[in-house]
Protein backbone atom coordinates (compact mmCIF):
# COMPACT_ATOMS: atom_id res chain seq x y z
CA UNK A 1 -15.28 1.54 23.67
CA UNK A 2 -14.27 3.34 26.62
CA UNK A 3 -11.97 6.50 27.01
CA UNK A 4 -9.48 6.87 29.95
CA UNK A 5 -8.71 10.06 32.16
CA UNK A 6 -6.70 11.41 29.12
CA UNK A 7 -9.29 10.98 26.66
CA UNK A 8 -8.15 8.38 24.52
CA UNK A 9 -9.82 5.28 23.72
CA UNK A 10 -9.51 3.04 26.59
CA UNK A 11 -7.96 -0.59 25.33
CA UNK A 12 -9.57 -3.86 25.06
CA UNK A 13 -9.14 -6.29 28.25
CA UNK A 14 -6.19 -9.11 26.78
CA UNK A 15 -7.95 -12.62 27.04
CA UNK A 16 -5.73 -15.43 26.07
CA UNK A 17 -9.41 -17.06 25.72
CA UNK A 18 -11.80 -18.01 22.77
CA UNK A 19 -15.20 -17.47 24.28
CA UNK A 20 -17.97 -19.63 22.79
CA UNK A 21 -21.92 -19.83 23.47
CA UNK A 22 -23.12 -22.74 24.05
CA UNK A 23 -24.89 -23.15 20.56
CA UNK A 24 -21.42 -21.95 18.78
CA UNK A 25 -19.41 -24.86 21.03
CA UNK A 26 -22.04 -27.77 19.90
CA UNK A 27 -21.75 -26.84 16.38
CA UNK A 28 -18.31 -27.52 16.22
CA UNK A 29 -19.00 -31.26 17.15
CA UNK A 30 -19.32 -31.40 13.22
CA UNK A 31 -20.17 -35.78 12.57
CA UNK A 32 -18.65 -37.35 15.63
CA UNK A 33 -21.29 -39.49 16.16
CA UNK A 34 -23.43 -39.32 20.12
CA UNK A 35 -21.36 -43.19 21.57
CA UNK A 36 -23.05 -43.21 24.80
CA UNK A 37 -26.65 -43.97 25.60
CA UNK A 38 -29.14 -43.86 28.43
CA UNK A 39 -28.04 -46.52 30.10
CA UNK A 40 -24.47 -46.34 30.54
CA UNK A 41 -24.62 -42.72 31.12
CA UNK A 42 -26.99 -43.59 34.12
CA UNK A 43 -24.03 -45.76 35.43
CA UNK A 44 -21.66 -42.50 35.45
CA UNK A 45 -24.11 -39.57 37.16
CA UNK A 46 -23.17 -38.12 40.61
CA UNK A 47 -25.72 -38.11 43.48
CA UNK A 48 -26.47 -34.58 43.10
CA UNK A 49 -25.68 -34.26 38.83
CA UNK A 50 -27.99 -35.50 36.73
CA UNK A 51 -26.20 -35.09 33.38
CA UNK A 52 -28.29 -35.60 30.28
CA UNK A 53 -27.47 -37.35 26.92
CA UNK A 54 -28.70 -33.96 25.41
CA UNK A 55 -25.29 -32.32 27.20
CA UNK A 56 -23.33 -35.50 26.57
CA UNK A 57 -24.26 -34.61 22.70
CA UNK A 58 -23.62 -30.67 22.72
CA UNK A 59 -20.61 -29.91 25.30
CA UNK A 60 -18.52 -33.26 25.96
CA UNK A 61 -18.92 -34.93 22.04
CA UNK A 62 -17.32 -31.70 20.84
CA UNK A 63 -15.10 -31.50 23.91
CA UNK A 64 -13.91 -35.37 22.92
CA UNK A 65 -13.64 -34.71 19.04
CA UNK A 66 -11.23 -31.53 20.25
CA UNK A 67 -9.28 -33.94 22.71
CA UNK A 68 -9.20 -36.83 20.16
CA UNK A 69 -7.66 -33.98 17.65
CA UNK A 70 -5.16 -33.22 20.42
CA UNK A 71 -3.72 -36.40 21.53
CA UNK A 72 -3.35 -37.47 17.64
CA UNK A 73 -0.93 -34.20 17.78
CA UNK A 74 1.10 -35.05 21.10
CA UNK A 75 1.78 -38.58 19.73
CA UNK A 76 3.33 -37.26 16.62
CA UNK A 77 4.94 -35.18 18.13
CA UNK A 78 6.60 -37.53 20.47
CA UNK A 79 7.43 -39.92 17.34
CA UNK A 80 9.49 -37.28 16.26
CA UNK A 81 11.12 -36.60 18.97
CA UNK A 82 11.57 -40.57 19.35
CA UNK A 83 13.08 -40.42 16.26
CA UNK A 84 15.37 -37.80 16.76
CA UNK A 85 16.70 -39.24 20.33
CA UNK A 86 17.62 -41.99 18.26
CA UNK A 87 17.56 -43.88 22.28
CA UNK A 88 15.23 -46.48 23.71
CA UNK A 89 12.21 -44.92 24.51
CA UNK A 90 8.69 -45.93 25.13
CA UNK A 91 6.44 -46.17 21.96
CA UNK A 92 3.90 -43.89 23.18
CA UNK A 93 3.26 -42.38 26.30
CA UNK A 94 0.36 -41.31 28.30
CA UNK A 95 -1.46 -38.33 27.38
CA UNK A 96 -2.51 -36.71 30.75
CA UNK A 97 -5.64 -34.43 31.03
CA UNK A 98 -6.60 -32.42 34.54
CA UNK A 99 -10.04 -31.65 35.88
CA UNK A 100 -9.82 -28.64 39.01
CA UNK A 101 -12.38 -26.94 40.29
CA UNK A 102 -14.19 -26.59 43.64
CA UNK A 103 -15.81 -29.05 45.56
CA UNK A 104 -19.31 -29.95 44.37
CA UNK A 105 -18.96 -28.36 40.99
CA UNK A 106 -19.38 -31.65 39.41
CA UNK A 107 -15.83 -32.71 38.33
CA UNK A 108 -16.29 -36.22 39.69
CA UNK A 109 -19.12 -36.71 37.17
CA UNK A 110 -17.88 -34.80 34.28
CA UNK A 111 -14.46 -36.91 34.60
CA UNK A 112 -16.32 -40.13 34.31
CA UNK A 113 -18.24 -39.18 31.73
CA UNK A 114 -15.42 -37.77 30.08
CA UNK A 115 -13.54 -40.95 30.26
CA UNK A 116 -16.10 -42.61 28.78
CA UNK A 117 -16.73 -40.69 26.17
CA UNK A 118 -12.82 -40.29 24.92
CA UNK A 119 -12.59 -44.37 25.58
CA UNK A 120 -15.21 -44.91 22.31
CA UNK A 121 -12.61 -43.30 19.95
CA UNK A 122 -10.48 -46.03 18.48
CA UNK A 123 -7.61 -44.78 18.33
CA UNK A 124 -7.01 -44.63 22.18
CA UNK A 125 -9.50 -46.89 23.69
CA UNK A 126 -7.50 -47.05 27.23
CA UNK A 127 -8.80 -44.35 29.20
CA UNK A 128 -8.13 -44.22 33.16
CA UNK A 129 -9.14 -41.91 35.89
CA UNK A 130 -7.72 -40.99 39.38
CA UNK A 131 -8.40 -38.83 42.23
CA UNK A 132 -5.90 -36.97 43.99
CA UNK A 133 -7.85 -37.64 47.14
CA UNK A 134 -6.01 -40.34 47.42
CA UNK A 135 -2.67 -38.29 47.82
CA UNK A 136 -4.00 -36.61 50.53
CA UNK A 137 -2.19 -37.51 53.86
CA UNK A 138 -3.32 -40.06 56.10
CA UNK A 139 -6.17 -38.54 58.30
CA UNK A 140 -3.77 -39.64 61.58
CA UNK A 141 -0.77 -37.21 59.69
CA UNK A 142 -2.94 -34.50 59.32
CA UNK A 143 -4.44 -34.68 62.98
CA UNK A 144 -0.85 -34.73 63.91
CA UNK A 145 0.12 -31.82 61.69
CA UNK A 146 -2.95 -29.50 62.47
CA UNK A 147 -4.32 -29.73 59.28
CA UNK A 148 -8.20 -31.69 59.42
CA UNK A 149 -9.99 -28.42 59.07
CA UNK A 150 -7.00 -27.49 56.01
CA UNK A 151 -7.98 -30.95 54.24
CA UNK A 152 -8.33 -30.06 50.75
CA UNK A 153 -5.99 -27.32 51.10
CA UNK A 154 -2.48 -27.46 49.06
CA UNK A 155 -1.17 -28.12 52.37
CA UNK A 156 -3.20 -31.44 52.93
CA UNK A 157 -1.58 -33.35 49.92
CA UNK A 158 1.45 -35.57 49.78
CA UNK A 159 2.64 -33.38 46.39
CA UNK A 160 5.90 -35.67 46.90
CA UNK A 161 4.32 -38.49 45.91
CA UNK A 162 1.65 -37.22 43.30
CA UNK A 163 4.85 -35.50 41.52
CA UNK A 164 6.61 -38.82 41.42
CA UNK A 165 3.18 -40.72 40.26
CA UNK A 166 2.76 -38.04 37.45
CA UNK A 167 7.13 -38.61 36.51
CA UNK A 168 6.39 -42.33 35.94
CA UNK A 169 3.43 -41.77 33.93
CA UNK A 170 5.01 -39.73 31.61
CA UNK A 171 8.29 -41.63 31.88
CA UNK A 172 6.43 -44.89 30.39
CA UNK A 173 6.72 -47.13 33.24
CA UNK A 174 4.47 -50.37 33.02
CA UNK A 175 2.92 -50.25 36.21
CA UNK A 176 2.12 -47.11 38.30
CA UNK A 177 0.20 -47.18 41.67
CA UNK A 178 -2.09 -44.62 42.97
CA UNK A 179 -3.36 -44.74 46.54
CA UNK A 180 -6.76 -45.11 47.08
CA UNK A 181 -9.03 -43.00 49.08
CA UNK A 182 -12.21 -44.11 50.50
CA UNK A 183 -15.05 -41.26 50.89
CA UNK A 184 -17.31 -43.40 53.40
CA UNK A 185 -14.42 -43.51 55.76
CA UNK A 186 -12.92 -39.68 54.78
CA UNK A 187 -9.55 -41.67 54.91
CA UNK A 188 -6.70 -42.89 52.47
CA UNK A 189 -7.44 -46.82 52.53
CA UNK A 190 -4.52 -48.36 54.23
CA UNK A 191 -2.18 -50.65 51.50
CA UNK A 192 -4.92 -50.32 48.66
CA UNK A 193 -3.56 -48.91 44.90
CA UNK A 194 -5.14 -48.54 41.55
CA UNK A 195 -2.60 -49.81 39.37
CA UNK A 196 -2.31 -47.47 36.11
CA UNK A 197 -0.88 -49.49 33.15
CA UNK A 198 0.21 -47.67 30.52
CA UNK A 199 -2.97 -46.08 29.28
CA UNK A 200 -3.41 -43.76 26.18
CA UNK A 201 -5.33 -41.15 28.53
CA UNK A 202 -5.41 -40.54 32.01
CA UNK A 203 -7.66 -38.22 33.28
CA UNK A 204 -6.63 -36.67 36.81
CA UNK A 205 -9.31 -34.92 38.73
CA UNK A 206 -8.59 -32.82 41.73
CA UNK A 207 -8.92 -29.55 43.32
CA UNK A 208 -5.60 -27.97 43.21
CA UNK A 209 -4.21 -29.32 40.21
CA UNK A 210 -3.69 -26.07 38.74
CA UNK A 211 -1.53 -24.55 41.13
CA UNK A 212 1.95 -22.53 39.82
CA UNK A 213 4.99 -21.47 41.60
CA UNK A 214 4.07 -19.10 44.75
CA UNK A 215 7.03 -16.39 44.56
CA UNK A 216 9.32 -18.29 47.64
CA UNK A 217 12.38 -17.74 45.72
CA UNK A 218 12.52 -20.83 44.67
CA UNK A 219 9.72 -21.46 42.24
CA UNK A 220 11.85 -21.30 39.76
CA UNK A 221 13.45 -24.54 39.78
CA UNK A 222 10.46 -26.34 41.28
CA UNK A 223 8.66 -28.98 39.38
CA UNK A 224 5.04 -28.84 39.22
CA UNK A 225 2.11 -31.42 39.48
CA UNK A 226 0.35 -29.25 36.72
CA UNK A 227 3.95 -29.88 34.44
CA UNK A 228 2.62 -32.86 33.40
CA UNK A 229 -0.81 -32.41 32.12
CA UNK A 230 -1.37 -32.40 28.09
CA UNK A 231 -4.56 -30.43 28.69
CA UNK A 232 -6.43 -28.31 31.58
CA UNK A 233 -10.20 -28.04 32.30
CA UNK A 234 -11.84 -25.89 35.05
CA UNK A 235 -14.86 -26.27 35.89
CA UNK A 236 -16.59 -22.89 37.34
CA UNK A 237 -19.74 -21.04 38.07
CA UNK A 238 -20.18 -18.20 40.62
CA UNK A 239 -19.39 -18.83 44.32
CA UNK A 240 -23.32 -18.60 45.83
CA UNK A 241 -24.59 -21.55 42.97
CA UNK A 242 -22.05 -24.02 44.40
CA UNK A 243 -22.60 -23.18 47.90
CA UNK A 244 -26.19 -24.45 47.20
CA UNK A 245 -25.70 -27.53 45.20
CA UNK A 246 -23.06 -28.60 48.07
CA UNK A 247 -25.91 -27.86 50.78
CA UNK A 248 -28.25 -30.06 48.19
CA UNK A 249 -25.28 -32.52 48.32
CA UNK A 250 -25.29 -32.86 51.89
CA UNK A 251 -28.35 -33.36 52.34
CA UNK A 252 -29.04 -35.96 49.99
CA UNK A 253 -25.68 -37.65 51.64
CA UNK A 254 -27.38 -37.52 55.03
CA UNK A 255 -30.63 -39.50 53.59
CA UNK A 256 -27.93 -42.27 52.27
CA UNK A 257 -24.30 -42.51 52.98
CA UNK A 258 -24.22 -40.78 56.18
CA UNK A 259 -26.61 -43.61 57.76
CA UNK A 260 -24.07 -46.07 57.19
CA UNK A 261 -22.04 -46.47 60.60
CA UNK A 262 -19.32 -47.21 58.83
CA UNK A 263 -19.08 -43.86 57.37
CA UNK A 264 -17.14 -40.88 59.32
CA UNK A 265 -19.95 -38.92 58.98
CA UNK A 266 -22.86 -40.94 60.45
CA UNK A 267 -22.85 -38.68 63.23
CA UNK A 268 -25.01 -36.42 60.54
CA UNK A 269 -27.33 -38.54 59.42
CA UNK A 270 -29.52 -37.80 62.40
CA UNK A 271 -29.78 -34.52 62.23
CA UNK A 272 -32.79 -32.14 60.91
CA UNK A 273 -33.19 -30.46 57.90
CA UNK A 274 -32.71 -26.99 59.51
CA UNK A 275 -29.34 -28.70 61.05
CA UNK A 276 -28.00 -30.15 58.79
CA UNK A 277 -28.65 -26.97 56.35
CA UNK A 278 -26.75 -24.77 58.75
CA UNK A 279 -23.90 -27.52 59.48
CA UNK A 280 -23.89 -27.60 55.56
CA UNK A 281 -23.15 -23.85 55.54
CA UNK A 282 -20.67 -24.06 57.87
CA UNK A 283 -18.58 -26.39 57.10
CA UNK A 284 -18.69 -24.90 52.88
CA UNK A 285 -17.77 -21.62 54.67
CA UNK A 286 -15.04 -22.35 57.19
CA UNK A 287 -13.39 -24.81 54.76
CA UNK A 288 -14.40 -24.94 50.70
CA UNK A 289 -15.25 -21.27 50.25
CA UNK A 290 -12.04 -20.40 51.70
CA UNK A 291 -9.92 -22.80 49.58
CA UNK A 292 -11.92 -22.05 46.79
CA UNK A 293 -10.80 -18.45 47.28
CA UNK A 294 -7.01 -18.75 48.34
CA UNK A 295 -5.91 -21.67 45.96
CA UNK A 296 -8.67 -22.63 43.60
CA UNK A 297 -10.25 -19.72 41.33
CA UNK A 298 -6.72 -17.99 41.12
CA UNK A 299 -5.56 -21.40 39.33
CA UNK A 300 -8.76 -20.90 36.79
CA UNK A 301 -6.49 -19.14 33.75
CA UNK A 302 -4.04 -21.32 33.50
CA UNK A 303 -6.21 -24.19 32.30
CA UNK A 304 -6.71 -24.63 27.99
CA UNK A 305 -10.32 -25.02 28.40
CA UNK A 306 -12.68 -23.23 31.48
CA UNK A 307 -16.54 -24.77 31.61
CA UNK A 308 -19.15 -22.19 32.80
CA UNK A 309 -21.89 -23.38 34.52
CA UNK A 310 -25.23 -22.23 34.99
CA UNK A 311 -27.85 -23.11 38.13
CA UNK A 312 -29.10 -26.00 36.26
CA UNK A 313 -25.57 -27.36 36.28
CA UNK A 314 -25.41 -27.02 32.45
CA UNK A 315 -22.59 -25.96 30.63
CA UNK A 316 -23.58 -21.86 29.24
CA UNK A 317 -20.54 -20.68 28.05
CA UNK A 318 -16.86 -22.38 26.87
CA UNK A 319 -13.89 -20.89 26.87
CA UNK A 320 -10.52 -22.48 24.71
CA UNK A 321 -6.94 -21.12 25.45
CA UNK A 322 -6.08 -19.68 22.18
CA UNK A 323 -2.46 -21.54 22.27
């Protein structure tokens, strides 16, 4: 322990967080039994993750047994207060869970393999997924607004609408549509929706999901997108690791997506190795470093559960909120 200028014994840092190895996480998967196998977790990788049953069986069975645990609370909880209203109200609603981190971090992949992981529990076999991409602004409102090199940012997203998507959710409402983004054309898809029907989970995966009131005087009476979530997860790992599996990214997007003309950045796929490695840089500077920095990583302790990620883009460490 430490000792301050006066002498005395410095105190501990205050962590709000229970901080588990890896080996201490996977042992608290106690008998839930390993529901996925090779071949549908092949289905659910990400062109740069290559997730293993071997991590499917030590970070997200545990991680599913904890959430299973969870949303058996939250629903009897919400009988009760059913029951205590005494007023027509929906039988159950759904329990939302958010996934935030930075770009190419690897939440697209761990939210699908999530899903399918919480969707073998019996109990709540209706698991959905959305993006927020597709609450981002119309690429023609943000070339009006200034904000194509801010896409990503805070700024960039209809929070309106995501707001009233996450109200009707929670409110029980048959039928909710999300819009739908389309990453070959960088560009909301005009009057497409994913139509969200009452599920026992939804999983919503974005960047700035996290975010919390920003001191303008009137955070207090705002209303959050973050409000509505059941449960938090951030995925992180140090700033110079992501850089490099986003270069990786792009260039394994430049070998395949990119040399479709349909897609907004063909104008890529042509270049070198050496170009598209510095374009790669670039761009992760200018844009996702910096958003990573202003809006992202200051969001990181307010989620229940934070993921630590090492080079191999395995889980390491765990960290659980302790309320």
């Amino acid at each position: 322990m430490g000792h301050d200028e006066t002498g005395k014994a410095a105190a501990a840092p205050i962590s709000r967080y229970l901080d588990f190895t890896r080996k201490q996480w996977k042992a608290l998967r106690a008998n839930t039994p390993l529901l996925l196998n090779e071949e549908e977790l092949a289905s659910l990788r990400g062109i740069n993750e290559q997730v293993s049953l071997l991590e499917v069986e030590e970070i997200y069975v545990p991680l599913s047994r904890l959430l299973n645990l969870h949303v058996a609370a939250v629903q009897h909880l919400y009988q009760a207060r059913r029951e205590f209203m005494g007023s027509p109200m929906p039988e159950t609603v759904p329990y939302i869970i958010a996934v935030a981190g930075s770009v190419a971090v690897g939440k697209s992949t761990f939210s699908r393999v999530l899903q399918a992981s919480l969707a073998r529990w019996a109990n709540h076999p209706r698991v959905d997924l959305v993006t927020t991409d597709g609450f981002l602004y119309p690429n023609r409102v943000l070339e009006e607004r200034g904000l194509m090199k801010r896409k990503g940012f805070p700024e960039s997203y209809d929070q309106r609408r995501l707001l009233q998507f996450l109200a009707d959710i929670k409110a029980g409402i048959p039928v909710v549509a999300a819009p739908v983004y389309s990453h070959l054309r960088y560009d909301i898809v005009p009057d497409a929706i994913q139509e969200v029907k009452q599920p026992d989970i939804l999983i919503i995966e974005g960047l700035n999901l996290l975010q919390s009131p920003d001191g303008d005087g009137g955070g207090a009476s705002r209303v959050f997108v973050s409000d509505f979530f059941d449960f938090s997860i951030y995925l992180d790992t140090d700033e110079q690791t992501i850089e490099r599996w986003y270069v990786e990214r792009f260039l394994r997007l430049r070998d395949t997506v990119f040399r479709d003309r349909a897609s907004y950045f063909h104008r890529y796929a042509e270049l070198s190795e050496t170009e598209a490695i510095e374009t790669a840089r670039r761009i992760w500077e200018e844009i996702n470093l910096l958003n990573l920095r202003e809006n992202i990583r200051p969001t990181r302790e307010r989620a229940h559960l934070i993921l630590e990620k090492g080079q191999d883009h395995l889980v390491a460490r765990v960290k659980l909120r302790r309320v």
